[in-house]
N, C-alpha and C. Protein backbone atom coordinates (compact mmCIF):
# COMPACT_ATOMS: atom_id res chain seq x y z
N UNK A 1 -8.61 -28.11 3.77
CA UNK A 1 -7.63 -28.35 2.74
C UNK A 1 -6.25 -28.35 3.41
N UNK A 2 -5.68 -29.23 2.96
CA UNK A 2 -4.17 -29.04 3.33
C UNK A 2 -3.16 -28.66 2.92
N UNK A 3 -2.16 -27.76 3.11
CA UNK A 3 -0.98 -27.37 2.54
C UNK A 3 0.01 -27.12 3.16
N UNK A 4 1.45 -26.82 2.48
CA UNK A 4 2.74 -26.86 2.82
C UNK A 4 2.96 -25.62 3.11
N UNK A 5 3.41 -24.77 4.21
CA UNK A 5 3.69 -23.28 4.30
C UNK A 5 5.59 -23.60 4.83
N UNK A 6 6.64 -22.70 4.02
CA UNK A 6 7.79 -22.42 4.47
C UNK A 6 7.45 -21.28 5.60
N UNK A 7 8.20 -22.09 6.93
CA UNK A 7 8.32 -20.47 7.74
C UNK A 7 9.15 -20.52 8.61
N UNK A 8 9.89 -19.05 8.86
CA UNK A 8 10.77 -18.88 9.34
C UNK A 8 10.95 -19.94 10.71
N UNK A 9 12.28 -20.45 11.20
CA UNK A 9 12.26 -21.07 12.30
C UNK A 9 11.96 -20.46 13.43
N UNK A 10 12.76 -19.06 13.71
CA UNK A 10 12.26 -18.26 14.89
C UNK A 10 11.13 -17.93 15.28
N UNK A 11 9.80 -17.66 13.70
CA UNK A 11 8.60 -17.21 14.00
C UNK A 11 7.75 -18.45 14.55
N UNK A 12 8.31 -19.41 13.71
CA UNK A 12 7.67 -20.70 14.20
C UNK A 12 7.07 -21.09 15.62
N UNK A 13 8.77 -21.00 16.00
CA UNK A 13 8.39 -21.16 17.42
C UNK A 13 8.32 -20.21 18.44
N UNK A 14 8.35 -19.16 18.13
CA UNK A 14 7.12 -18.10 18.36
C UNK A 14 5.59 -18.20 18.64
N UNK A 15 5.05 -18.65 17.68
CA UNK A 15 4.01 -18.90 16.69
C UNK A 15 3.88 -20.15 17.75
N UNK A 16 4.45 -21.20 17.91
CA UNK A 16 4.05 -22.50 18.65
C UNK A 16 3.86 -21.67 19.99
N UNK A 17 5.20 -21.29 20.47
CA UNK A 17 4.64 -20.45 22.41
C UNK A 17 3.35 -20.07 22.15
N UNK A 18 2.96 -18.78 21.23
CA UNK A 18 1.79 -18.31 21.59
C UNK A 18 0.81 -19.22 21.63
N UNK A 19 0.60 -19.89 20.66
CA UNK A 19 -0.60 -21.23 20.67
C UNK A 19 -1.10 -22.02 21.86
N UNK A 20 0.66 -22.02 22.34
CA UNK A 20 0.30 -23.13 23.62
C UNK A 20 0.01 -22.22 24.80
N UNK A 21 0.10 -20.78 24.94
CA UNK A 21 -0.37 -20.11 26.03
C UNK A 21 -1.72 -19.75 26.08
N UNK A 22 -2.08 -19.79 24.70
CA UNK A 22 -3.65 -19.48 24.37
C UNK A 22 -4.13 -20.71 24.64
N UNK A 23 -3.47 -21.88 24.59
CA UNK A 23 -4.27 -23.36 24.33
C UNK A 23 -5.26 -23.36 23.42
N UNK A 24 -4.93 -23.11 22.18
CA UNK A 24 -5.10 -23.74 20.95
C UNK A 24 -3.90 -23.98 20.10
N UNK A 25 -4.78 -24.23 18.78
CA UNK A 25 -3.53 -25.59 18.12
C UNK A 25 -2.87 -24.06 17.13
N UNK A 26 -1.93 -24.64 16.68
CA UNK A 26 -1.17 -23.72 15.78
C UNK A 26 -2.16 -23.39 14.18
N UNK A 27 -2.66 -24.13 13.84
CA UNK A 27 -3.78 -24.03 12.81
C UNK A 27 -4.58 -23.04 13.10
N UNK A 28 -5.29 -23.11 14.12
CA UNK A 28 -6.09 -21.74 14.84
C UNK A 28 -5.38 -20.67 14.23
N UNK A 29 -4.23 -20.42 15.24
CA UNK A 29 -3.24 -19.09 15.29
C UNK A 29 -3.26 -18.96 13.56
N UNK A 30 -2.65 -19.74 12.88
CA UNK A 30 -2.37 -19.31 11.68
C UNK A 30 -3.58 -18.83 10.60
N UNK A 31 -4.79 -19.53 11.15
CA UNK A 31 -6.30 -19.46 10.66
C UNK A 31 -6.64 -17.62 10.90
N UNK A 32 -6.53 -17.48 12.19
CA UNK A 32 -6.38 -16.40 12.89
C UNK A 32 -5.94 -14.83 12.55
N UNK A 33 -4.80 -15.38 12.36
CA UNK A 33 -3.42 -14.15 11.01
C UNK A 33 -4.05 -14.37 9.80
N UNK A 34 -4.46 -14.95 8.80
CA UNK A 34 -4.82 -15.22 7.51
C UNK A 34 -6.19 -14.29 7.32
N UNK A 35 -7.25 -14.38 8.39
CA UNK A 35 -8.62 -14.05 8.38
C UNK A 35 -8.01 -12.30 8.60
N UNK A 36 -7.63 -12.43 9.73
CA UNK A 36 -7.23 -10.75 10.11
C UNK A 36 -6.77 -10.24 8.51
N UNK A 37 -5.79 -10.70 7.64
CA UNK A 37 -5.00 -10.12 6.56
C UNK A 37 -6.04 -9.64 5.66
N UNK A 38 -6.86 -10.55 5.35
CA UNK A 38 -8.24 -10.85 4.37
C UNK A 38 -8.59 -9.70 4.88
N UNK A 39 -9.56 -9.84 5.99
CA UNK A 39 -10.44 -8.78 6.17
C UNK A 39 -9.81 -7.58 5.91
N UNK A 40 -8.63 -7.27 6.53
CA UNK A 40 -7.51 -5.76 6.66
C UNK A 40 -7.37 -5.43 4.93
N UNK A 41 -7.34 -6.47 4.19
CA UNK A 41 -7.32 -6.08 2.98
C UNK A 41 -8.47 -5.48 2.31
N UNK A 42 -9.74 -6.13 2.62
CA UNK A 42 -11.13 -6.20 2.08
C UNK A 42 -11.75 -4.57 2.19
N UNK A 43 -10.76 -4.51 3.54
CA UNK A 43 -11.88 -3.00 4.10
C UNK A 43 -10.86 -2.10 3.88
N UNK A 44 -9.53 -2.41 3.38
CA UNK A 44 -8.74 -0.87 2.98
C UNK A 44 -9.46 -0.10 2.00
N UNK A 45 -9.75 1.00 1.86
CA UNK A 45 -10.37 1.68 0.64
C UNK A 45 -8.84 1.83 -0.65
N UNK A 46 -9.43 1.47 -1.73
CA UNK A 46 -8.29 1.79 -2.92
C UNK A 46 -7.89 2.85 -3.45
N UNK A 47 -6.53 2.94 -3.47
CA UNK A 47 -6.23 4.26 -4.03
C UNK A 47 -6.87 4.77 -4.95
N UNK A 48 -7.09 6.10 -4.89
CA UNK A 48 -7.84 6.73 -5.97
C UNK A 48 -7.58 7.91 -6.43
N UNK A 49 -6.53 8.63 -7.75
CA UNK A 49 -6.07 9.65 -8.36
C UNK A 49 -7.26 10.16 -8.16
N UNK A 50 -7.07 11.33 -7.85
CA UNK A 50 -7.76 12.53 -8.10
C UNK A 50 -7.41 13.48 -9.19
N UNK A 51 -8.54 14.14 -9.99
CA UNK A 51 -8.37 14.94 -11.56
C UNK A 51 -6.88 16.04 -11.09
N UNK A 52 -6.29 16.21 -12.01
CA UNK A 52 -5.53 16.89 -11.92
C UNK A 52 -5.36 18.07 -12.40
N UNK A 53 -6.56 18.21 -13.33
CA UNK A 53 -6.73 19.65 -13.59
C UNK A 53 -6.58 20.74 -12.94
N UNK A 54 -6.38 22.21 -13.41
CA UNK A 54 -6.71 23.01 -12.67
C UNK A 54 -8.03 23.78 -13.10
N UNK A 55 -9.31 23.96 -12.74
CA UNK A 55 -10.62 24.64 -13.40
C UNK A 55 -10.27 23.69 -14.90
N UNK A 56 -9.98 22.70 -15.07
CA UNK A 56 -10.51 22.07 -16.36
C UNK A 56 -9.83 22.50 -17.41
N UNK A 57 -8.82 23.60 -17.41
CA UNK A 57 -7.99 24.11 -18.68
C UNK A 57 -6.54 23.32 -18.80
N UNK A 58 -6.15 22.49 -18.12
CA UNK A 58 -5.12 21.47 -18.52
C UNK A 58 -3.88 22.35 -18.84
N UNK A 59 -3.12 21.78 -19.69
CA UNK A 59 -1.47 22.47 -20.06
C UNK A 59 -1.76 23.56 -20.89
N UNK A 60 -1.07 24.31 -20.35
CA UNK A 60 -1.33 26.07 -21.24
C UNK A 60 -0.28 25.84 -22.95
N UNK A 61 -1.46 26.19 -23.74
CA UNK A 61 -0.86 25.77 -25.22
C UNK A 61 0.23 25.84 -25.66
N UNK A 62 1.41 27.30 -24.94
CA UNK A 62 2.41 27.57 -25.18
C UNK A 62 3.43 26.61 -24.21
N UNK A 63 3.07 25.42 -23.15
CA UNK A 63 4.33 24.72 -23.00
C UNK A 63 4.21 23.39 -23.57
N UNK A 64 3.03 23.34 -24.57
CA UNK A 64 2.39 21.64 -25.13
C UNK A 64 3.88 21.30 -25.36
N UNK A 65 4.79 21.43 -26.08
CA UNK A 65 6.22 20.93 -26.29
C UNK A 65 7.31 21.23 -25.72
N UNK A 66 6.78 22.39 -24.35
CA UNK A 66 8.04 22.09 -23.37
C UNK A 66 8.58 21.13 -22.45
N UNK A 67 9.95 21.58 -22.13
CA UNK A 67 10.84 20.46 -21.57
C UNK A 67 9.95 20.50 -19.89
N UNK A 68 10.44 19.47 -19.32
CA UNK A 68 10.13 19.62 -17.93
C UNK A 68 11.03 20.53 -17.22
N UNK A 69 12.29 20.49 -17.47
CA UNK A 69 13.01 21.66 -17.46
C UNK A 69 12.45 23.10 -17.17
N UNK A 70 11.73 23.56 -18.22
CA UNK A 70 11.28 24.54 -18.93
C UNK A 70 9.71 24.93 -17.92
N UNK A 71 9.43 23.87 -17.81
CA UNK A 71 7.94 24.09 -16.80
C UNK A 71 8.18 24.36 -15.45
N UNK A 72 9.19 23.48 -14.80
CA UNK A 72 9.67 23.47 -13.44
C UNK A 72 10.11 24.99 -13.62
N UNK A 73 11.05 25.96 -14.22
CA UNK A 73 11.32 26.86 -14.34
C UNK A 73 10.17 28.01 -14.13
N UNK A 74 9.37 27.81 -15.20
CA UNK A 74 8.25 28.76 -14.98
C UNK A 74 7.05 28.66 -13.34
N UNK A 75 7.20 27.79 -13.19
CA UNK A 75 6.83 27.22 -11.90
C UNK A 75 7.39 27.97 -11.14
N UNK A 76 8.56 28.13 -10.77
CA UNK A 76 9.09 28.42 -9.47
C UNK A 76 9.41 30.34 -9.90
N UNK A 77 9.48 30.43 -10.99
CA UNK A 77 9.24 32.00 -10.74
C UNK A 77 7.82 32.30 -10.47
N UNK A 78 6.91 31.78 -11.20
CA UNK A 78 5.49 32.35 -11.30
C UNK A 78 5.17 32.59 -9.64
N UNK A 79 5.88 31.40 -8.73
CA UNK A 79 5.47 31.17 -7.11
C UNK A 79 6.55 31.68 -6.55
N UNK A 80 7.65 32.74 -6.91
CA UNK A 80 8.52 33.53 -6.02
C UNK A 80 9.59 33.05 -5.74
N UNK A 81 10.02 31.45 -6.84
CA UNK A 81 10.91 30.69 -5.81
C UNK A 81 12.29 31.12 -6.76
């Protein structure tokens, strides 16, 4: 298939040196970078939240309508700070 790619002038001919030191064509090279990206993408594992509970009891009933303010506060005394 054929298509139009914008690219930088400097990488370009960049991109052309290396080709011609490898002796292949610039299609290669760019074939080359494209496959590497794919794969590098394919095999990253996806982020994945972990539960945030603590033992499964969630927000303690008495701050259900506190401020963040108010939590950060109790936070940092409960831990000495």
């Amino acid at each position: 298939m054929k298509t139009t790619v914008e690219i930088s002038d400097p990488l370009l001919r960049e991109a052309r040196k290396m080709a011609a030191r490898e002796g292949v064509t610039l299609r290669t090279l760019i074939e080359r970078g494209l496959h590497r990206v794919v794969t590098e993408t394919k095999q990253a594992t996806p982020f994945k939240l972990r539960r945030g509970s603590f033992k499964g009891k969630g927000l303690r009933l008495e701050l259900r309508d506190a401020s963040w303010d108010r939590i950060r506060d109790l936070i940092s005394d409960e831990h000495g700070g």
